[in-house]
C-alpha atoms as a PDB file:
ATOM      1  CA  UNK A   1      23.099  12.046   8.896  1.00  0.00           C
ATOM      2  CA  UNK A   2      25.080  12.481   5.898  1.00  0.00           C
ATOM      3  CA  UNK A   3      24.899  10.630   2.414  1.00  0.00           C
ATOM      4  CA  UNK A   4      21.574   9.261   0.656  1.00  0.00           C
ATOM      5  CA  UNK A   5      18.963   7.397   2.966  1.00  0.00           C
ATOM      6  CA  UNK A   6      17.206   4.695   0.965  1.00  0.00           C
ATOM      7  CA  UNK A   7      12.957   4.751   1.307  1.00  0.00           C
ATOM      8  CA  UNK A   8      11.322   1.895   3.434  1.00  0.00           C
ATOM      9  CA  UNK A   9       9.120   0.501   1.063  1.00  0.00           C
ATOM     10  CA  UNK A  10       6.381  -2.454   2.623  1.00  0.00           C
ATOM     11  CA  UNK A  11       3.969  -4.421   0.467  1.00  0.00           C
ATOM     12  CA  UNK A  12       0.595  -4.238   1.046  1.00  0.00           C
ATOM     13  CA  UNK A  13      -1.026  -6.882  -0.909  1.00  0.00           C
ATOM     14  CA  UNK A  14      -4.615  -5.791   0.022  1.00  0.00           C
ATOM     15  CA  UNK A  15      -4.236  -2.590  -1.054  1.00  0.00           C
ATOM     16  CA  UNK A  16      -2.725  -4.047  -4.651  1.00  0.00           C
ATOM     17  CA  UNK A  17      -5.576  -6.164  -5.053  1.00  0.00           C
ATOM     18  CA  UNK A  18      -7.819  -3.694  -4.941  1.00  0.00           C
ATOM     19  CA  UNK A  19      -5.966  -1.156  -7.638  1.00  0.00           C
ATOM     20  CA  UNK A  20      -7.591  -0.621 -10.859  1.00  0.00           C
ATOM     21  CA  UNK A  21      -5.699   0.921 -13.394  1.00  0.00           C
ATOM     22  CA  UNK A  22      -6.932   3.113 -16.159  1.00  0.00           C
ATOM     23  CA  UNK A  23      -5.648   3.291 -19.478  1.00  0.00           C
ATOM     24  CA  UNK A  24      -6.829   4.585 -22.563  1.00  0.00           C
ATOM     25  CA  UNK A  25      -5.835   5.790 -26.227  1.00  0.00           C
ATOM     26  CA  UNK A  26      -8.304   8.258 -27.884  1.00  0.00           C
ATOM     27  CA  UNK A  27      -7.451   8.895 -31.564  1.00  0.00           C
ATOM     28  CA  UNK A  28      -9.087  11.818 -33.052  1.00  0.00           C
ATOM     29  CA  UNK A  29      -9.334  13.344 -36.675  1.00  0.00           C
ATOM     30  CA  UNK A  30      -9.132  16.947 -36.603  1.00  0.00           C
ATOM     31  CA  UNK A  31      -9.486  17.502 -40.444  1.00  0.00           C
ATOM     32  CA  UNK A  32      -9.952  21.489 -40.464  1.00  0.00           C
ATOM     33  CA  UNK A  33      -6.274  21.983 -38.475  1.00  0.00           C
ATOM     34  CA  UNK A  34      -4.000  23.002 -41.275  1.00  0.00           C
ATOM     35  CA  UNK A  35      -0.677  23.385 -39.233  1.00  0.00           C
ATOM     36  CA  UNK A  36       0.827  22.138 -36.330  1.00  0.00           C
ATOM     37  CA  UNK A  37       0.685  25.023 -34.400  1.00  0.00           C
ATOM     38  CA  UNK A  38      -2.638  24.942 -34.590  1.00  0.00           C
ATOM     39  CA  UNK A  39      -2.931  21.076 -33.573  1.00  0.00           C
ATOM     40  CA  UNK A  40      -1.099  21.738 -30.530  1.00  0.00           C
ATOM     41  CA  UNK A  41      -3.630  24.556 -29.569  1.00  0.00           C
ATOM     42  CA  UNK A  42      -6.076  22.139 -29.591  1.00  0.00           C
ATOM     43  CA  UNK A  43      -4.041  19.189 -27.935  1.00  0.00           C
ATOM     44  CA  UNK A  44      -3.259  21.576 -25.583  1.00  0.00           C
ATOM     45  CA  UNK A  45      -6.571  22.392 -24.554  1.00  0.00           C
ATOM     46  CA  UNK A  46      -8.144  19.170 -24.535  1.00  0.00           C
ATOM     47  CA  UNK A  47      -5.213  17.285 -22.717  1.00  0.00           C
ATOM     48  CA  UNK A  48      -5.538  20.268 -19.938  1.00  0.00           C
ATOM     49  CA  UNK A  49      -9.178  20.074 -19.269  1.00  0.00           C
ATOM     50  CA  UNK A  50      -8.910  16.232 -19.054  1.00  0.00           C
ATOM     51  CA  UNK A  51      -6.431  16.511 -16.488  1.00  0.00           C
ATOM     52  CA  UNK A  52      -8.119  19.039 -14.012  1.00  0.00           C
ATOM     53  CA  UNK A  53     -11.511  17.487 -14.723  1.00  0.00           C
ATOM     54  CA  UNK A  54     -10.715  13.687 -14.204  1.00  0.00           C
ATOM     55  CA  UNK A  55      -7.446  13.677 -12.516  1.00  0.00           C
ATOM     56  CA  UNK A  56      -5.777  11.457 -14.841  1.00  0.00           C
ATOM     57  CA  UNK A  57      -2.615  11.941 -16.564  1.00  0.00           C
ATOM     58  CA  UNK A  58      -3.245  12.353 -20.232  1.00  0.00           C
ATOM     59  CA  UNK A  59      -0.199  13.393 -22.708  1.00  0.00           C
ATOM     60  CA  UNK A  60       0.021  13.200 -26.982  1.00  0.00           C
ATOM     61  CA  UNK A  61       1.140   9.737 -27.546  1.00  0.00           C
ATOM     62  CA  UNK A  62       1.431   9.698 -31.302  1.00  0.00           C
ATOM     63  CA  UNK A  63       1.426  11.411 -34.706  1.00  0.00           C
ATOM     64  CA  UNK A  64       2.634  14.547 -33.124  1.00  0.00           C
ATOM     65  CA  UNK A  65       3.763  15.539 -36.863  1.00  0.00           C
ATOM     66  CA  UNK A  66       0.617  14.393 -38.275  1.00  0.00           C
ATOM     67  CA  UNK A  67      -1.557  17.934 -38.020  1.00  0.00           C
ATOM     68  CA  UNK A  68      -4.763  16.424 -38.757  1.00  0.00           C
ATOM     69  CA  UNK A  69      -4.754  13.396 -36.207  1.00  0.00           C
ATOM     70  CA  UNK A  70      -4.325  13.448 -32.576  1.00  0.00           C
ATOM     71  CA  UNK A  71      -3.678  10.707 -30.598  1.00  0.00           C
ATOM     72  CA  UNK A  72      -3.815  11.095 -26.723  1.00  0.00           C
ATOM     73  CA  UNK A  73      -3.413   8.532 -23.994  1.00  0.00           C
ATOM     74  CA  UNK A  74      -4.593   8.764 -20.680  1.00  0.00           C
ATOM     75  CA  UNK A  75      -4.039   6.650 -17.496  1.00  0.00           C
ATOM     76  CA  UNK A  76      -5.226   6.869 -14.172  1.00  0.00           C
ATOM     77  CA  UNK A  77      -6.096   5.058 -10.678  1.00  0.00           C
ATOM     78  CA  UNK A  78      -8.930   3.730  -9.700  1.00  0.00           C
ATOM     79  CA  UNK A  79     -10.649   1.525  -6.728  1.00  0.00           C
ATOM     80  CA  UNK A  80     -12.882  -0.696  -8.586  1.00  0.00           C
ATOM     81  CA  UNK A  81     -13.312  -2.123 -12.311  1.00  0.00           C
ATOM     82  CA  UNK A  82     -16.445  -0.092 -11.880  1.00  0.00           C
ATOM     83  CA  UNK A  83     -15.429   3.333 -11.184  1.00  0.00           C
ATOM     84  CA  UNK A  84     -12.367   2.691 -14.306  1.00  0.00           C
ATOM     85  CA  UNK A  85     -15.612   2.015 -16.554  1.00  0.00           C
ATOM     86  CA  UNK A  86     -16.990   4.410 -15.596  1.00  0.00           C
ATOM     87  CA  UNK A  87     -14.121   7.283 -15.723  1.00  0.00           C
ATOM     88  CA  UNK A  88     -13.677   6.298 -18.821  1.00  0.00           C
ATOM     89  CA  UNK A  89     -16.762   6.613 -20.448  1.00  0.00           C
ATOM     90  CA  UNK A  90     -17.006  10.023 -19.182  1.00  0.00           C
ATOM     91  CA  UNK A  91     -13.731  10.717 -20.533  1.00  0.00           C
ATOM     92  CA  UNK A  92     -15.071   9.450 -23.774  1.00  0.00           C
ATOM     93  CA  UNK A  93     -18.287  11.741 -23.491  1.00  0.00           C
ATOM     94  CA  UNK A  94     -16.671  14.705 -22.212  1.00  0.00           C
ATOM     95  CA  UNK A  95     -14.054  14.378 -25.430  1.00  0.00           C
ATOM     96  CA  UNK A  96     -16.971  14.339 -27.650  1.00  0.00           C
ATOM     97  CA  UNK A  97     -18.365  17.060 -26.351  1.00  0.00           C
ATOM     98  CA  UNK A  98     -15.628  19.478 -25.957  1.00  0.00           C
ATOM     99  CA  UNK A  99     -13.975  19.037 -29.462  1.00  0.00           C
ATOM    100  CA  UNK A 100     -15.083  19.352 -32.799  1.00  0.00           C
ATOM    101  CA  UNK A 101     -12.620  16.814 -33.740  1.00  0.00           C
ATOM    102  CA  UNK A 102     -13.992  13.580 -34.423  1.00  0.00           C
ATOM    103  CA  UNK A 103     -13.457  10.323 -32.135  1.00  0.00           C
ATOM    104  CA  UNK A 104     -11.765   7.341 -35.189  1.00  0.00           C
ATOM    105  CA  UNK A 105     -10.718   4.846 -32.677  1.00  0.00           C
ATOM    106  CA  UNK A 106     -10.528   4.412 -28.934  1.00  0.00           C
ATOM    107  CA  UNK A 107      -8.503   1.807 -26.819  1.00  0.00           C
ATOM    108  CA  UNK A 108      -9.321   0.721 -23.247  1.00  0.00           C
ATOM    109  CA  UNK A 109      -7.524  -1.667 -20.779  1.00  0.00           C
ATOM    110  CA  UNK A 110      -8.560  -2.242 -17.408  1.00  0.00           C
ATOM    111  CA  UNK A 111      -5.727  -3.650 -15.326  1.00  0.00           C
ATOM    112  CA  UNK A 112      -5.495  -5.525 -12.047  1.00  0.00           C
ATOM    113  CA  UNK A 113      -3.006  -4.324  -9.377  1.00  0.00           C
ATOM    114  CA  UNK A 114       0.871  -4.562  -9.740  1.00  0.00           C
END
């Protein structure tokens, strides 16, 4: 067959109403990082072991030229309201516990299926 085939996509309205997704902005004051090289070495660790420990995809969403503040989202799928409330306070946790920098402000949304 030559040329593009399109994808069969079907709608599966069970499965929709049961998707939870996970989103998430974690801002962070890292007030001994004097350069931005040094910000990204710590962006770049944090954002790394988020993804491989939670499976979530988590990138620098803001003040990338701000050396001192780091602001990273992170977004994810879950089954159930519960298990997003709960991924994300063991995001929260493991942040706090894996970075010196300081948590300043966190935002959370839970929400329903497409």
């Amino acid at each position: 067959m030559t040329g593009k085939q399109k994808a069969n996509y079907t709608y599966n309205e069970k499965m929709v109403k049961h998707m939870k997704i996970l989103l998430m902005k974690i801002t962070l004051r890292a007030s001994w990082v004097h350069s931005l090289k040094e910000k990204r070495m710590v962006v770049k660790s944090i954002v790394q072991k988020l993804k491989n420990k939670f499976n979530v995809s988590v990138a620098e969403v803001d003040e990338q030229d701000v050396h001192q503040m780091i602001v990273i989202g992170a977004a994810g799928i879950c089954g159930t309201s519960a298990q997003v409330d709960s991924t994300m306070e063991n995001i929260i946790t493991f942040v706090e516990n894996n970075t010196d920098a300081e948590i300043i402000d966190i935002q959370k949304e839970d929400v329903e299926g497409i």
